[in-house]
Protein backbone atom coordinates (compact mmCIF):
# COMPACT_ATOMS: atom_id res chain seq x y z
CA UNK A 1 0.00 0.00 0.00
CA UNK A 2 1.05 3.77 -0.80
CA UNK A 3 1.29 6.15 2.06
CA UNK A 4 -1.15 8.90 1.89
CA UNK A 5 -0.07 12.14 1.75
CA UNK A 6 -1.02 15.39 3.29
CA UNK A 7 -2.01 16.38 -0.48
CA UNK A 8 -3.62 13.56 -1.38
CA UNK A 9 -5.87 13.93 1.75
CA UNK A 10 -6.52 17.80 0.89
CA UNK A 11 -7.42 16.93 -2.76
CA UNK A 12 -9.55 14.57 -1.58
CA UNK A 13 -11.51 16.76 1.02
CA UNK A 14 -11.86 19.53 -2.13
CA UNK A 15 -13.21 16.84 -4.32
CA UNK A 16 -15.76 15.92 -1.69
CA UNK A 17 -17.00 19.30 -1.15
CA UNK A 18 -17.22 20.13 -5.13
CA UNK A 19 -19.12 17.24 -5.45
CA UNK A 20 -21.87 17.49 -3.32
CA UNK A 21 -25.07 19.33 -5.27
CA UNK A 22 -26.24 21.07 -2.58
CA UNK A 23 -22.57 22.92 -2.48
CA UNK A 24 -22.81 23.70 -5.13
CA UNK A 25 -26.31 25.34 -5.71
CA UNK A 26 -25.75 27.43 -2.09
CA UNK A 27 -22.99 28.59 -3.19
CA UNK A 28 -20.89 27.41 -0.59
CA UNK A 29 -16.85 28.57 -1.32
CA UNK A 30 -13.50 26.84 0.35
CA UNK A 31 -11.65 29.35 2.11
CA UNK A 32 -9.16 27.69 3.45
CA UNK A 33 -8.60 23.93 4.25
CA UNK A 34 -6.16 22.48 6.46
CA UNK A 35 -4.94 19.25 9.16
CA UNK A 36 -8.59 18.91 10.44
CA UNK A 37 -9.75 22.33 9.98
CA UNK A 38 -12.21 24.05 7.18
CA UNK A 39 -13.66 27.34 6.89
CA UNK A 40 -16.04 27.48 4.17
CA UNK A 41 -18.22 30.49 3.32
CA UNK A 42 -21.70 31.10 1.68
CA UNK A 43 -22.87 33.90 0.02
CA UNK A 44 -26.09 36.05 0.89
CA UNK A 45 -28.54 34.74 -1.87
CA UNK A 46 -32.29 36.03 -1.32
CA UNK A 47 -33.27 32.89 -2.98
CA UNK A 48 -32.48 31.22 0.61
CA UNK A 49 -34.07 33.85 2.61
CA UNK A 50 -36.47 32.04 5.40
CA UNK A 51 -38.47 34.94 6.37
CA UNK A 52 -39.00 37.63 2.97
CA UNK A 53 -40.49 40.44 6.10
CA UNK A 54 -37.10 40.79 7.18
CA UNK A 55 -34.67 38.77 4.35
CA UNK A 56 -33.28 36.86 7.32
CA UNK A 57 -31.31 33.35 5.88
CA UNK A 58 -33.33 30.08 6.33
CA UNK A 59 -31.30 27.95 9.03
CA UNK A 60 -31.49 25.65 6.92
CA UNK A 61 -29.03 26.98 4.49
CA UNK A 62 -27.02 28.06 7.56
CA UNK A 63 -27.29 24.24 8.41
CA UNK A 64 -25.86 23.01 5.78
CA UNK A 65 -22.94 25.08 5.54
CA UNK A 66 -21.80 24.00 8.95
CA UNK A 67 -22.31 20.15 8.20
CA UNK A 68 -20.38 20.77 4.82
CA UNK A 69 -17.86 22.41 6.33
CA UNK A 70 -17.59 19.60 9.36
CA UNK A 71 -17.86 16.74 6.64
CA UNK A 72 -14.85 18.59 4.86
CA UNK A 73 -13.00 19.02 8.35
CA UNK A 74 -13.07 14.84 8.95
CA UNK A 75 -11.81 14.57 5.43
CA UNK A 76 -8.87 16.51 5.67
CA UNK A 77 -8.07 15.05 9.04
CA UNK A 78 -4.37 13.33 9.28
CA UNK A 79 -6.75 10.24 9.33
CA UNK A 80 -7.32 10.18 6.53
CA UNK A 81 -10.47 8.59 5.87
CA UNK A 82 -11.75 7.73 2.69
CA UNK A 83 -15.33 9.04 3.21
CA UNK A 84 -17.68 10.14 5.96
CA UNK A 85 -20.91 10.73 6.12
CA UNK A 86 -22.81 12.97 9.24
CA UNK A 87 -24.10 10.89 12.15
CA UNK A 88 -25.01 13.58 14.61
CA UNK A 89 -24.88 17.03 13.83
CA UNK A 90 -26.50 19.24 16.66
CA UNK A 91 -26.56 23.02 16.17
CA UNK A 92 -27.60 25.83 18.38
CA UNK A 93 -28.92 29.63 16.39
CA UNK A 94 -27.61 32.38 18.61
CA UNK A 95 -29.23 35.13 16.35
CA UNK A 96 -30.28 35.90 13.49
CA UNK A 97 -27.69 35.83 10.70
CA UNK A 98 -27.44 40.18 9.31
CA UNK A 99 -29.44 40.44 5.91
CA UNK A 100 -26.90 40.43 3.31
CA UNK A 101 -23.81 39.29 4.24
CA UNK A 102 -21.95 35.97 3.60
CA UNK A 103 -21.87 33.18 6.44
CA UNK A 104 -18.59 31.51 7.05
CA UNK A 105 -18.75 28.30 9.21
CA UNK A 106 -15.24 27.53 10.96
CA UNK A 107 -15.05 23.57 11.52
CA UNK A 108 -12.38 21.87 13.76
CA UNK A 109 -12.33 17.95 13.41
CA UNK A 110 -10.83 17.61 16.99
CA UNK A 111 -10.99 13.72 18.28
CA UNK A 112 -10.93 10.71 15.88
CA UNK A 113 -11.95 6.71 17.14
CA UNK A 114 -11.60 4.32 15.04
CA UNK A 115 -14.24 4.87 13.55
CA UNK A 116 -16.02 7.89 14.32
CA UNK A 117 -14.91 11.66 14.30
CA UNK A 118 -15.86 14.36 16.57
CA UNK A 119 -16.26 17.91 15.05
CA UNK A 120 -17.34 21.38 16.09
CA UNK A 121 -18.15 24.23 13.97
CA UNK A 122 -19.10 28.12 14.45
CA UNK A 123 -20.92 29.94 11.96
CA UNK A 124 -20.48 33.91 11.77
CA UNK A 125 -21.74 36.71 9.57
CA UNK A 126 -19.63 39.69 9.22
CA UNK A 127 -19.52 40.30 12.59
CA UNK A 128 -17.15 37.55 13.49
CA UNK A 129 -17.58 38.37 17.59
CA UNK A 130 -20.89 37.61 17.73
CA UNK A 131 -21.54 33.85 16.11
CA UNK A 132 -25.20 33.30 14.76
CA UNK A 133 -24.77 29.87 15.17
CA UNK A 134 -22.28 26.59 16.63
CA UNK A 135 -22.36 22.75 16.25
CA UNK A 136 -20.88 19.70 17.64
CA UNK A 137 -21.32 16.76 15.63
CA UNK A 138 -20.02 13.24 15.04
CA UNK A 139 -19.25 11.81 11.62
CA UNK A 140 -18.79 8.37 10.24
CA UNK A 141 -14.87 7.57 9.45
CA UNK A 142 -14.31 4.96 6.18
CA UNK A 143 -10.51 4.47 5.94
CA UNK A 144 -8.87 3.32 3.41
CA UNK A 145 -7.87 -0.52 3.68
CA UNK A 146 -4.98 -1.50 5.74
CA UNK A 147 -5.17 1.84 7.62
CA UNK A 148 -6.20 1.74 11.42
């Protein structure tokens, strides 16, 4: 077996993200990607707007930037798992996220098992002191074979 490389496991958490649809269609950009960590941003779109009276985001949108982000953050783990796939993802909304500006969700991947990783993951508008939302979740790990 080949050893797996820090770039082969950040080319591989990049082609997870720009594969997913959803990603895609919200938007959803890769900031920066590192050993475990992801931040990931998503434009203001008023096509994802939950309430139109005050052009608030859906959470859902919000949602799924933070388990992107945390599904991208077990990928590029040293782990190096093959795929994952979200087990538990519970998020708390502080606030509403500020009509108009771009959500960035900043994901740690900070304890792996053998088979499952533990994330959490803070999602901010532009005003990066006050967080609109945060999430701890646990994701499956699939490593490649012969890897423990």
């Amino acid at each position: 077996m080949t050893d797996v490389t820090a770039q082969d496991v950040v080319a591989l958490a990049r082609r997870f993200i720009e594969a997913i649809p959803h990603s895609r269609a919200l938007g959803m950009r890769l900031e920066s990607l590192g050993a475990g960590q992801v931040v990931m941003s998503m434009p203001y779109d008023a096509r994802f707007v939950g309430d139109p009276a005050t052009g608030v985001l859906h959470g859902g949108a919000v949602s799924a930037l933070m388990d992107t982000a945390s599904g991208a953050a077990v990928m590029c783990h040293p782990a190096a798992p093959v795929s994952t796939a979200t087990l538990d993802l519970r998020i708390d909304y502080f606030r509403a996220a500020t009509p108009g500006q771009a959500i960035t969700a900043r994901a740690e991947c900070y304890h792996v098992t053998r088979s499952v990783a533990f994330v959490r993951v803070t999602a901010t508008d532009e005003d990066g002191s006050r967080p609109v939302a945060a999430a701890t979740g646990a994701f499956t790990l699939d490593r490649p074979k012969g890897v423990k």
